[in-house]
C-alpha atoms as a PDB file:
ATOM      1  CA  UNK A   1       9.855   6.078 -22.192  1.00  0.00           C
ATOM      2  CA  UNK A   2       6.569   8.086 -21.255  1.00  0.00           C
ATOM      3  CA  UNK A   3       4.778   7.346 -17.445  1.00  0.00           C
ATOM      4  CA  UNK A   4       1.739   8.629 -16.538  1.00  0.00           C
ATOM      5  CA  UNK A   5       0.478   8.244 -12.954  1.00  0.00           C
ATOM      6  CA  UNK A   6      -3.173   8.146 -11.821  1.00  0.00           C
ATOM      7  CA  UNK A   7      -3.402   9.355  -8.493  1.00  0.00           C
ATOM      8  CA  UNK A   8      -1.188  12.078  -7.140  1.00  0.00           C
ATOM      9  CA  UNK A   9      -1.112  11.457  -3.431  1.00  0.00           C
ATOM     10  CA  UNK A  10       1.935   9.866  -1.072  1.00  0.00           C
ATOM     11  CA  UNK A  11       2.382   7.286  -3.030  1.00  0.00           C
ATOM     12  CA  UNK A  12       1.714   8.400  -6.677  1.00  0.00           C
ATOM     13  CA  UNK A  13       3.607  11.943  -5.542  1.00  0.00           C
ATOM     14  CA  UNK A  14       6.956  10.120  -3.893  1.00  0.00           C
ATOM     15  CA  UNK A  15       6.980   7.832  -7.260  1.00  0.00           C
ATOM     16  CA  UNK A  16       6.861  11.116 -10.105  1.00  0.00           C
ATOM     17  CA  UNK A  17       9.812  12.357  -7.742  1.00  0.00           C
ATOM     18  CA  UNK A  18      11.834   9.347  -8.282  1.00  0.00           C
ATOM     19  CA  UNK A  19      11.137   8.740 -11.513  1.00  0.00           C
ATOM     20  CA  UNK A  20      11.912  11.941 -12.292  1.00  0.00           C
ATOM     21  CA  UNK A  21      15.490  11.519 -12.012  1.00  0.00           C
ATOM     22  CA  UNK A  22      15.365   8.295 -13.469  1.00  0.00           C
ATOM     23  CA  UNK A  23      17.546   8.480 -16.599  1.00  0.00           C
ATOM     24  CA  UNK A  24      15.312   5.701 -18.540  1.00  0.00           C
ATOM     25  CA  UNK A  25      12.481   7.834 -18.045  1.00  0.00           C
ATOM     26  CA  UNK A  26      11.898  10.811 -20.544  1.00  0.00           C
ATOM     27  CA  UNK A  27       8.381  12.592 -18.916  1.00  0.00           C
ATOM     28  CA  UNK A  28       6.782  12.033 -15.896  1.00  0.00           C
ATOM     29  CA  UNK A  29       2.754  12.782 -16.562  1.00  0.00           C
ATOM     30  CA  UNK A  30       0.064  13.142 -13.552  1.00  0.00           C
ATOM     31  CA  UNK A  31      -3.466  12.682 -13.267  1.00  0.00           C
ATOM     32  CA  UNK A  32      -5.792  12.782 -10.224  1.00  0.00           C
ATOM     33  CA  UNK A  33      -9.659  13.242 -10.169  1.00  0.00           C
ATOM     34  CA  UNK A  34      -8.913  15.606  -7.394  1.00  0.00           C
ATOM     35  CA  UNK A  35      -7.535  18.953  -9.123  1.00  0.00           C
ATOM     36  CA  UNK A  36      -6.175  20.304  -5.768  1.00  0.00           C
ATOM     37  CA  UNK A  37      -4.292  17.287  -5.784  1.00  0.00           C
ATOM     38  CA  UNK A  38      -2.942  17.850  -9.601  1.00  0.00           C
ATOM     39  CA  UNK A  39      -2.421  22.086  -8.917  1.00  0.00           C
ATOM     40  CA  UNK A  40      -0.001  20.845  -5.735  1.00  0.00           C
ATOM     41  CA  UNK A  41       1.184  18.162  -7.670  1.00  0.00           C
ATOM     42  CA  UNK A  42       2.307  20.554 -10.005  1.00  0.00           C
ATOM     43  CA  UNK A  43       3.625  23.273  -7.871  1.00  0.00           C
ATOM     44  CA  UNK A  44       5.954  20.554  -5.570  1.00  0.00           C
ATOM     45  CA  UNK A  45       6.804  19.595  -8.979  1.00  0.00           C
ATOM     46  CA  UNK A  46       5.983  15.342  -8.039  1.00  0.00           C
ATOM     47  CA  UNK A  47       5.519  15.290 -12.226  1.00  0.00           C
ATOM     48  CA  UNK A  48       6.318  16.829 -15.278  1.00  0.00           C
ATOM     49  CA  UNK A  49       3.146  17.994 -16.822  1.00  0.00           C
ATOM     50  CA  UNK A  50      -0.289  17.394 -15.748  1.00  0.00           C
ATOM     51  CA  UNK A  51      -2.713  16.260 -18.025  1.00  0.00           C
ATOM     52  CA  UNK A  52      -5.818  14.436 -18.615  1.00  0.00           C
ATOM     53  CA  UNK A  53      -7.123  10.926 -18.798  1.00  0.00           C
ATOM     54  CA  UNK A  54      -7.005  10.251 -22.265  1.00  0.00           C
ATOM     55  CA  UNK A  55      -3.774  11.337 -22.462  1.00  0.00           C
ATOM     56  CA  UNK A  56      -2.349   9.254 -19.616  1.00  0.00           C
ATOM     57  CA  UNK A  57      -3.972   6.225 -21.916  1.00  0.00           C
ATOM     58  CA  UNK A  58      -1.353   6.813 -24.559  1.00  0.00           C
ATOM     59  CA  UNK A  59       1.998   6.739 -22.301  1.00  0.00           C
ATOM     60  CA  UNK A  60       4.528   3.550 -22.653  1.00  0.00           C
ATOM     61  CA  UNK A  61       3.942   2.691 -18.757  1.00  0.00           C
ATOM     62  CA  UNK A  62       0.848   4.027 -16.728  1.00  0.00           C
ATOM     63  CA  UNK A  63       0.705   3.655 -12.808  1.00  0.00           C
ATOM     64  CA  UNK A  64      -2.010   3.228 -11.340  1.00  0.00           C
ATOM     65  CA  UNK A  65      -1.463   4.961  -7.188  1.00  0.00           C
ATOM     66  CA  UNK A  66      -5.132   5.147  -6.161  1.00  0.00           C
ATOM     67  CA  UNK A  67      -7.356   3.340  -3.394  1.00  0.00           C
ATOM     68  CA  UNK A  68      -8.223  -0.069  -4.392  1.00  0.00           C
ATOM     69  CA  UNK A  69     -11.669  -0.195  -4.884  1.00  0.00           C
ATOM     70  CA  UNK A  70     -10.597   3.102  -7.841  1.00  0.00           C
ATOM     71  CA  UNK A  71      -8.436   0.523  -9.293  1.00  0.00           C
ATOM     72  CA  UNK A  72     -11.260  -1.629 -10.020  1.00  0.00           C
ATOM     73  CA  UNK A  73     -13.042   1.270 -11.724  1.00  0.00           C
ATOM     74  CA  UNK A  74     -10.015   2.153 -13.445  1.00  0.00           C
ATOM     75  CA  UNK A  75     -10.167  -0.515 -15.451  1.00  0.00           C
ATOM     76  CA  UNK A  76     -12.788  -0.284 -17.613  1.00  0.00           C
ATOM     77  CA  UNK A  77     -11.422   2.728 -19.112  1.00  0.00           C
ATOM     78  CA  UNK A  78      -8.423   0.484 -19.859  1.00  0.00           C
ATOM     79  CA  UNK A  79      -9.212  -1.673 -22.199  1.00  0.00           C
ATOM     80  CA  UNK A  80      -8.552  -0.327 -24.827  1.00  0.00           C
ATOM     81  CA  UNK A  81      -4.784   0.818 -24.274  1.00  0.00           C
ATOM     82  CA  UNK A  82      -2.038  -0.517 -26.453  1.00  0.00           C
ATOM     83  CA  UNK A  83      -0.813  -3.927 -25.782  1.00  0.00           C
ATOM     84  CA  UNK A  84       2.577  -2.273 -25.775  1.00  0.00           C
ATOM     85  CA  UNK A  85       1.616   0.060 -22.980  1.00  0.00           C
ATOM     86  CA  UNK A  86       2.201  -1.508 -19.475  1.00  0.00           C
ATOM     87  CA  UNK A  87      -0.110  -0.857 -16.540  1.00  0.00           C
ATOM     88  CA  UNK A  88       1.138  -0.880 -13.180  1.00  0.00           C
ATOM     89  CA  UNK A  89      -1.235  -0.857 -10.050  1.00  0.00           C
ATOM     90  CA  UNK A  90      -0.093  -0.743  -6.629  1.00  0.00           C
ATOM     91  CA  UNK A  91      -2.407  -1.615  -4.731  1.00  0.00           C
ATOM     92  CA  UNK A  92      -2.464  -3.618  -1.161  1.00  0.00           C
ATOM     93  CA  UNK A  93      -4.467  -6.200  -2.189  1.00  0.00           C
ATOM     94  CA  UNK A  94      -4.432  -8.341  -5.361  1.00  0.00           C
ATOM     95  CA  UNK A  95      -6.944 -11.394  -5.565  1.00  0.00           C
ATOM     96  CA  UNK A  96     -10.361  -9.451  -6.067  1.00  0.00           C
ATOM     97  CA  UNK A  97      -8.398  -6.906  -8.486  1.00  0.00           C
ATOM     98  CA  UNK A  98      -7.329 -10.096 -10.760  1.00  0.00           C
ATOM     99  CA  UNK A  99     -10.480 -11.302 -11.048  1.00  0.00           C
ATOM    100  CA  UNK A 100     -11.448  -7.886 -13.543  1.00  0.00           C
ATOM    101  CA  UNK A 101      -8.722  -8.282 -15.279  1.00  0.00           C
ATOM    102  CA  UNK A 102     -10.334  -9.683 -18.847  1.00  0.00           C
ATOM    103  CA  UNK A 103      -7.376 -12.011 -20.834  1.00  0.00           C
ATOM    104  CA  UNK A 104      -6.452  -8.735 -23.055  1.00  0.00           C
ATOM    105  CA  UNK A 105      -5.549  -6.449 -20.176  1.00  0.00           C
ATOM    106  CA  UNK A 106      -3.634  -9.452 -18.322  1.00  0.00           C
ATOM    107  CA  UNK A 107      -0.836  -9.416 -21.042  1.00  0.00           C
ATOM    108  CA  UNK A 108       0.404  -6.480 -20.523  1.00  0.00           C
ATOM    109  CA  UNK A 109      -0.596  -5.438 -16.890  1.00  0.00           C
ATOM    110  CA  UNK A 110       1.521  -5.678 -13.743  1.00  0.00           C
ATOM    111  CA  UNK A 111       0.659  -5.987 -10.313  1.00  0.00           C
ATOM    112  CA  UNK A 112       2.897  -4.622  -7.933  1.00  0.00           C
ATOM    113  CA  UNK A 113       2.738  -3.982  -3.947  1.00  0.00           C
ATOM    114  CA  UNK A 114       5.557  -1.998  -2.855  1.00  0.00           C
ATOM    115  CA  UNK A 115       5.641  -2.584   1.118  1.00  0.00           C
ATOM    116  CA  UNK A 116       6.283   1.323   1.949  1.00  0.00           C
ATOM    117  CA  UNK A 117       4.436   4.635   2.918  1.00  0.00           C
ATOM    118  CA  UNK A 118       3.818   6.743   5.991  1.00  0.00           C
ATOM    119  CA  UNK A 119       0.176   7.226   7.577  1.00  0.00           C
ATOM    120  CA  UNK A 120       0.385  10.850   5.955  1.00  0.00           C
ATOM    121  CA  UNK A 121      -1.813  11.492   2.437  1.00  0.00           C
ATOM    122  CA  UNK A 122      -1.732  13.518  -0.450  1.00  0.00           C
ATOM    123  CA  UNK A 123       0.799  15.414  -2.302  1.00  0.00           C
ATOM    124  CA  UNK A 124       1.750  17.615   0.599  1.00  0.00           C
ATOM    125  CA  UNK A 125       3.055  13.924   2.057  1.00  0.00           C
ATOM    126  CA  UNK A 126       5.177  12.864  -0.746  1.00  0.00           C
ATOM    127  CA  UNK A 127       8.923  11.858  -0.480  1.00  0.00           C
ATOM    128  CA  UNK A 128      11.529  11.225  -2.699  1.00  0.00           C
ATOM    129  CA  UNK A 129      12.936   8.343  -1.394  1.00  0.00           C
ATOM    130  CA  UNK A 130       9.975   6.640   0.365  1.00  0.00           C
ATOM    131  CA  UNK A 131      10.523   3.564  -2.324  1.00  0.00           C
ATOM    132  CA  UNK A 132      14.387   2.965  -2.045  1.00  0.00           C
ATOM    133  CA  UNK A 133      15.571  -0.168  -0.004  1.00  0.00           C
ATOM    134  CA  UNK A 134      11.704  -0.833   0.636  1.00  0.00           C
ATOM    135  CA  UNK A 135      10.249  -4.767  -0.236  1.00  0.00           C
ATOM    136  CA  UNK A 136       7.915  -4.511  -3.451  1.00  0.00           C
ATOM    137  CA  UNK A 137       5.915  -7.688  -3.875  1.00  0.00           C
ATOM    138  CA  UNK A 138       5.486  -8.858  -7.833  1.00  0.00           C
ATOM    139  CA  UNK A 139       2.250 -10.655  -8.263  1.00  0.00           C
ATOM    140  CA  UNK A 140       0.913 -13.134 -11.061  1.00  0.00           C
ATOM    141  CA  UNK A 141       3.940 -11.511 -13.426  1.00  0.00           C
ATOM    142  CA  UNK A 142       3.722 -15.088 -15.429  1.00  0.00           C
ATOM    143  CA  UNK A 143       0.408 -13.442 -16.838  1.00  0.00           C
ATOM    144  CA  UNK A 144       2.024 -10.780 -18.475  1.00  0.00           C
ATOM    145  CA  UNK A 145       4.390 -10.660 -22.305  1.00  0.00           C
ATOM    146  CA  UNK A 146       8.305 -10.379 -21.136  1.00  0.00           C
ATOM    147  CA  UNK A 147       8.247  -6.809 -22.398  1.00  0.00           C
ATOM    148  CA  UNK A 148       6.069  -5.860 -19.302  1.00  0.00           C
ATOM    149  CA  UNK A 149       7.686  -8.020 -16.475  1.00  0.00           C
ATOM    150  CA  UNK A 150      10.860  -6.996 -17.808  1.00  0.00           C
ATOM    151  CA  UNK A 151       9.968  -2.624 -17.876  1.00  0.00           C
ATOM    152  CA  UNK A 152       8.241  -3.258 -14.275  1.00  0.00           C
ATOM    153  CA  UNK A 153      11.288  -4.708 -12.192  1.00  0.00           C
ATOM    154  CA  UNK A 154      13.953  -2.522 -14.298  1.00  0.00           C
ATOM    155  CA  UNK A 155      11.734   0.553 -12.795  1.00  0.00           C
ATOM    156  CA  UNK A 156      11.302  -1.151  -9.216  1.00  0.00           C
ATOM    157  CA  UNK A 157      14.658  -2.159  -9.428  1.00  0.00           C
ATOM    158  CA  UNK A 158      16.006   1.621 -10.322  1.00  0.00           C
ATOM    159  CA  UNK A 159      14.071   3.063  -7.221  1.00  0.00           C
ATOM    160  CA  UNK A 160      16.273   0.497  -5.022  1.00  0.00           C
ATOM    161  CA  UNK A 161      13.672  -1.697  -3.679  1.00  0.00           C
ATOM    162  CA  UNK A 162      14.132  -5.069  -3.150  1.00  0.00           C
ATOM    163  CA  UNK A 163      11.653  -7.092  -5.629  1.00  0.00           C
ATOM    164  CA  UNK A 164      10.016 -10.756  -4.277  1.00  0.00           C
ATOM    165  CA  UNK A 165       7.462 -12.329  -6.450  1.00  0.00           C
ATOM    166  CA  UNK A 166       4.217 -14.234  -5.144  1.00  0.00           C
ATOM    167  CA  UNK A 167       0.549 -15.190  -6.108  1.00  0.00           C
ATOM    168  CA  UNK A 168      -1.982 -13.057  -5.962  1.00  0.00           C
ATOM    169  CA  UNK A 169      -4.007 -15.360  -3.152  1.00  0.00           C
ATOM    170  CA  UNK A 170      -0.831 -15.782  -1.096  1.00  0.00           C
ATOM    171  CA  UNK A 171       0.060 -12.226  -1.167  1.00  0.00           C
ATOM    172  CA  UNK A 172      -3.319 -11.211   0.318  1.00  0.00           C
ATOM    173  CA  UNK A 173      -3.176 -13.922   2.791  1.00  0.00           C
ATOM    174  CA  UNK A 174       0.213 -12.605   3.988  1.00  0.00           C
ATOM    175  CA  UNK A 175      -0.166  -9.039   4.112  1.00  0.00           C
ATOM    176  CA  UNK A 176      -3.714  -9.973   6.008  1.00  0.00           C
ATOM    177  CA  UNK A 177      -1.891 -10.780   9.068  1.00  0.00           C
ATOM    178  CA  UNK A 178       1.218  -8.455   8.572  1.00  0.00           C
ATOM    179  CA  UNK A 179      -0.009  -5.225   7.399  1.00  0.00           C
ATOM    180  CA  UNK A 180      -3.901  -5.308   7.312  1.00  0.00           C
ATOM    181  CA  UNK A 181      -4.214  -6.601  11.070  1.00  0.00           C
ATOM    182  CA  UNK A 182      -1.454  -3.882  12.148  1.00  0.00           C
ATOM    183  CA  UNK A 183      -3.796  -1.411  11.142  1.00  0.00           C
ATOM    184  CA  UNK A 184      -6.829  -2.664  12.685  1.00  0.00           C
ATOM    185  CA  UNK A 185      -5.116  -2.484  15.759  1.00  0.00           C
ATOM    186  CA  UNK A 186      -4.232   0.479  15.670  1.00  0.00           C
ATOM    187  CA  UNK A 187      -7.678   1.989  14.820  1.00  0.00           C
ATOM    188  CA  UNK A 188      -9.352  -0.366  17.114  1.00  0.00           C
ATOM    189  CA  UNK A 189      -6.759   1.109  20.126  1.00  0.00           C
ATOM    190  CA  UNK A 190      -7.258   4.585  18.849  1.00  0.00           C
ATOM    191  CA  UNK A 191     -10.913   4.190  19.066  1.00  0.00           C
ATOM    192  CA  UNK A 192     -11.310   2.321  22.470  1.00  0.00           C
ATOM    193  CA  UNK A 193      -8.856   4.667  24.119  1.00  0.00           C
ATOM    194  CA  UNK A 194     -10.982   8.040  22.420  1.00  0.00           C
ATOM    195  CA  UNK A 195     -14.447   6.163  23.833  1.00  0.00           C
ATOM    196  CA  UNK A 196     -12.778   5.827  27.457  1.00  0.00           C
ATOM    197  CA  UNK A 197     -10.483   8.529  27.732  1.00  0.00           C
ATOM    198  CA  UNK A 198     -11.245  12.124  28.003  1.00  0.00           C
ATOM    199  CA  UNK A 199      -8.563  14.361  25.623  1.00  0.00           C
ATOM    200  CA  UNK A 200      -6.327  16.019  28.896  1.00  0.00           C
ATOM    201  CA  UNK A 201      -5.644  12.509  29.708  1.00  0.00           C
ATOM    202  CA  UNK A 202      -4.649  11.318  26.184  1.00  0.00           C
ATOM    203  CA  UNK A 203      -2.537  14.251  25.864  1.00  0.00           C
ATOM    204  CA  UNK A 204      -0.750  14.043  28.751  1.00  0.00           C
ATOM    205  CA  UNK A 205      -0.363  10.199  29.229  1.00  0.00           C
ATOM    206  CA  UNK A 206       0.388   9.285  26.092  1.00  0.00           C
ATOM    207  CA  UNK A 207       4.320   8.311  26.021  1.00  0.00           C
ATOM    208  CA  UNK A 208       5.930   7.173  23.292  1.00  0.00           C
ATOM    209  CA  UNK A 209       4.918   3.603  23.376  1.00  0.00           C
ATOM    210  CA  UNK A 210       1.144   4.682  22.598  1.00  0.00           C
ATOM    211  CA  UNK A 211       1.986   6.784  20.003  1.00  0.00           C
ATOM    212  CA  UNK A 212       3.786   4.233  18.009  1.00  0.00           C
ATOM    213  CA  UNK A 213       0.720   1.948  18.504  1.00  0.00           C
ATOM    214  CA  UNK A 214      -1.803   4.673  17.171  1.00  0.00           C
ATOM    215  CA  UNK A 215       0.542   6.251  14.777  1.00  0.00           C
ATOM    216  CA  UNK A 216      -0.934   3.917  11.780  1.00  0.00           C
ATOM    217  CA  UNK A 217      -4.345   5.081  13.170  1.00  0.00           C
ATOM    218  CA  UNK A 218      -4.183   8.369  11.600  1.00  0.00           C
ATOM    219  CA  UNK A 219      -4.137   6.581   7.673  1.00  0.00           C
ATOM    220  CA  UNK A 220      -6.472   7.306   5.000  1.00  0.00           C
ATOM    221  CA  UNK A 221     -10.296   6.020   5.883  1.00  0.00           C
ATOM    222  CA  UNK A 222     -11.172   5.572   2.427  1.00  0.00           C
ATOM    223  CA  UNK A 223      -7.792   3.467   1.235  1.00  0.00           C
ATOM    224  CA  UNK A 224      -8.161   1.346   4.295  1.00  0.00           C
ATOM    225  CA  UNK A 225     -11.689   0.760   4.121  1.00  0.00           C
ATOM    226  CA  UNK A 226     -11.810  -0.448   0.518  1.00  0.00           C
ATOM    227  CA  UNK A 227      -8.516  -2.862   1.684  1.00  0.00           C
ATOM    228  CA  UNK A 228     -10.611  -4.237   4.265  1.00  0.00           C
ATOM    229  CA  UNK A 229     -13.554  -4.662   1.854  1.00  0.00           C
ATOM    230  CA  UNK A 230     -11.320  -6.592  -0.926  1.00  0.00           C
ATOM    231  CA  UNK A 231      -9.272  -8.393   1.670  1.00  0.00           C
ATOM    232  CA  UNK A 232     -12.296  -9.277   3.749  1.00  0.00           C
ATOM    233  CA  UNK A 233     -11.903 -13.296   4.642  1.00  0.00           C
ATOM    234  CA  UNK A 234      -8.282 -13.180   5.106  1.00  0.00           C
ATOM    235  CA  UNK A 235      -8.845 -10.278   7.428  1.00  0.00           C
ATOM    236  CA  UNK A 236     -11.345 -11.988   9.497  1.00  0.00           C
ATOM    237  CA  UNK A 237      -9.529 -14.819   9.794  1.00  0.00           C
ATOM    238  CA  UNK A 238      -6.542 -12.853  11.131  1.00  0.00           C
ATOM    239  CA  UNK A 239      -8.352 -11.143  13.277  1.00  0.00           C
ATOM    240  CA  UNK A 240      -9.873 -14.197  14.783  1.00  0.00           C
ATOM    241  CA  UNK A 241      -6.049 -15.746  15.717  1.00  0.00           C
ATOM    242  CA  UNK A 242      -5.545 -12.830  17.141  1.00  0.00           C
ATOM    243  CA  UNK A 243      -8.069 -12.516  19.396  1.00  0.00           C
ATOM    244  CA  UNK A 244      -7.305 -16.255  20.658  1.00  0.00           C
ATOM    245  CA  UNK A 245      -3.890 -14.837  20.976  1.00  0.00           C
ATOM    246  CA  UNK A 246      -5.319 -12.088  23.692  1.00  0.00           C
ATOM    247  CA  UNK A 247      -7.116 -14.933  25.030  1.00  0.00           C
ATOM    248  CA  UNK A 248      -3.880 -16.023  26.261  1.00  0.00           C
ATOM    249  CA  UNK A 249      -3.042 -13.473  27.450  1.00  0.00           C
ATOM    250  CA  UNK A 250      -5.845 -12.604  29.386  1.00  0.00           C
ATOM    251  CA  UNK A 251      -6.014 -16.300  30.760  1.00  0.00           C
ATOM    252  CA  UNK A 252      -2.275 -15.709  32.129  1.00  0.00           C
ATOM    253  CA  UNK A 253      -3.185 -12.531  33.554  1.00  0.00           C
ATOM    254  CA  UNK A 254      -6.022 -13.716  35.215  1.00  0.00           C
ATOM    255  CA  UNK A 255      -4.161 -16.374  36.999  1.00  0.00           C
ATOM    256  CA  UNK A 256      -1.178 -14.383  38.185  1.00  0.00           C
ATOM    257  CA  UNK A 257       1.233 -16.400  36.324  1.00  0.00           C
ATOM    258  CA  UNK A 258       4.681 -14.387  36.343  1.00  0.00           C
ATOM    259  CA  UNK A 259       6.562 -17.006  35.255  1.00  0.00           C
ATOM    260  CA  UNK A 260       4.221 -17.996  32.236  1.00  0.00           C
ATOM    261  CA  UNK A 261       3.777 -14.081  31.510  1.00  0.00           C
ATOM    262  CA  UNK A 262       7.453 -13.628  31.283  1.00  0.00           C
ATOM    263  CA  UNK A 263       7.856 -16.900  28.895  1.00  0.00           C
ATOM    264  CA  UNK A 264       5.291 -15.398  26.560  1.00  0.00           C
ATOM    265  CA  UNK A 265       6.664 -12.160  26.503  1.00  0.00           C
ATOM    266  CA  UNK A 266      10.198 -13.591  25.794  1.00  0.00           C
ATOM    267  CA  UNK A 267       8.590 -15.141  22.845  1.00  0.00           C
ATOM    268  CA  UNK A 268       7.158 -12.065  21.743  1.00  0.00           C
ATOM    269  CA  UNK A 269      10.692 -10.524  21.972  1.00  0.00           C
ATOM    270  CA  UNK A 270      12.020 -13.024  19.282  1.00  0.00           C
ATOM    271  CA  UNK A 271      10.426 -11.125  16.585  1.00  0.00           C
ATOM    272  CA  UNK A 272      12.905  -8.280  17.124  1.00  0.00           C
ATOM    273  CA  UNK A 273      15.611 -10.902  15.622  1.00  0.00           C
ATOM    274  CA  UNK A 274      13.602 -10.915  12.425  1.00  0.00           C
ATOM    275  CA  UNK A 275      12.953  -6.953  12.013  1.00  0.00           C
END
């Protein structure tokens, strides 16, 4: 079995590693509209051979690794694969991606999410195991002929992740408030603390705690923008039961409450029983 993957960065890179070494697998093709991308790609060895677009259209299983909104585009030039040929996107957001999906692409297309990565990007970021014991969300698989569903979670499966399947309009409302609302915190802080904060200060009071906070803050602009973008409603929404949430918080403050501070806090700890 042939895979091509479009888009050569952390997470197209860590997956031609893994596949790699994945006895099913017989080549490992790349693409990537960025050619510095493909001439690293090539020298870290992430895939096999690099080649063009046309020729990723004729492998068995093609990935797609690239920012949402690309996906989209992607598409079009889809159409006319093989039915036999399964596409695989990974995007972080599914509901506005379904809706181009015309009835031929749907039978033999996959849509994946797998819950891992690192706020580094590109090639020069990729890692072997960044997929194994990771969570990777199945979405709408019903959609697609057995042949597909069944080639998707045998490859998921092989990279040891840990495969849950959900709707596309659940998924997004999910992730909204789990990993979309993460991040903007974490640019929001970044921000604020750049606007008030002169760099000495930052540098030198910075511990530990605020780095894990802003860590996330340092992810690709133009993935996270076009996530925003696709996942827009469920974001604001999120971001509004948040803000009540610091509402609270502020309210407790202002009134000196200890005891009701410390009660909300403890609550707050709880969460480390589920992670």
């Amino acid at each position: 079995m042939d895979v091509g993957i479009v888009g050569l960065g952390l997470m197209g890179g860590s997956l031609g590693l893994s596949l790699r070494e994945n006895k099913m697998i017989d080549i490992v093709y790349g693409y990537d509209i960025n050619k510095d991308f493909e001439k690293i790609a090539a020298e870290k060895k992430l895939v096999d051979k690099i080649v063009n677009f046309e020729q990723i259209k004729r492998c068995d299983v093609i990935v797609l690794a690239v920012p949402v909104n690309a996906i989209i585009e992607i598409l079009k030039d889809l159409e006319d694969t093989s039915q036999d040929c399964t596409i695989i996107e990974l995007g972080s957001t599914k509901e506005e991606i379904s809706k181009h999906l015309t009835s031929k692409l749907k039978q033999h297309f996959i849509a994946a999410h797998p819950m891992a990565g690192t706020e580094n990007s590109g090639p020069n970021a990729a890692i072997r195991d960044l997929y194994k014991n990771a969570v990777c969300i199945l979405c709408d698989t019903q959609n697609a002929a057995h042949l597909h569903q069944k080639r998707a979670i045998e490859i998921f499966s092989d990279l040891g992740m840990k495969i849950i399947f959900m709707d596309s309009l659940s998924h997004d409302h999910h992730t909204a408030i789990i990993s979309h609302l993460p991040h903007v915190i974490s640019f929001s802080l970044a921000n604020f603390v750049m606007k008030e904060e002169n760099k000495k200060n930052i540098t030198h009071l910075g511990g530990p705690s605020f780095k894990d906070m802003c860590r996330i803050a340092k992810s690709n602009p133009k993935m996270w923008s076009g996530i925003f973008q696709q996942n827009k409603q469920n974001l604001l929404n999120s971001i509004e039961m948040f803000q009540k949430e610091l509402q609270e918080c502020k309210k407790m403050i202002e009134k000196s409450d200890v005891n009701e501070l410390e009660a909300w806090i403890k609550d707050a700890n709880k969460l480390r029983e589920i992670l």
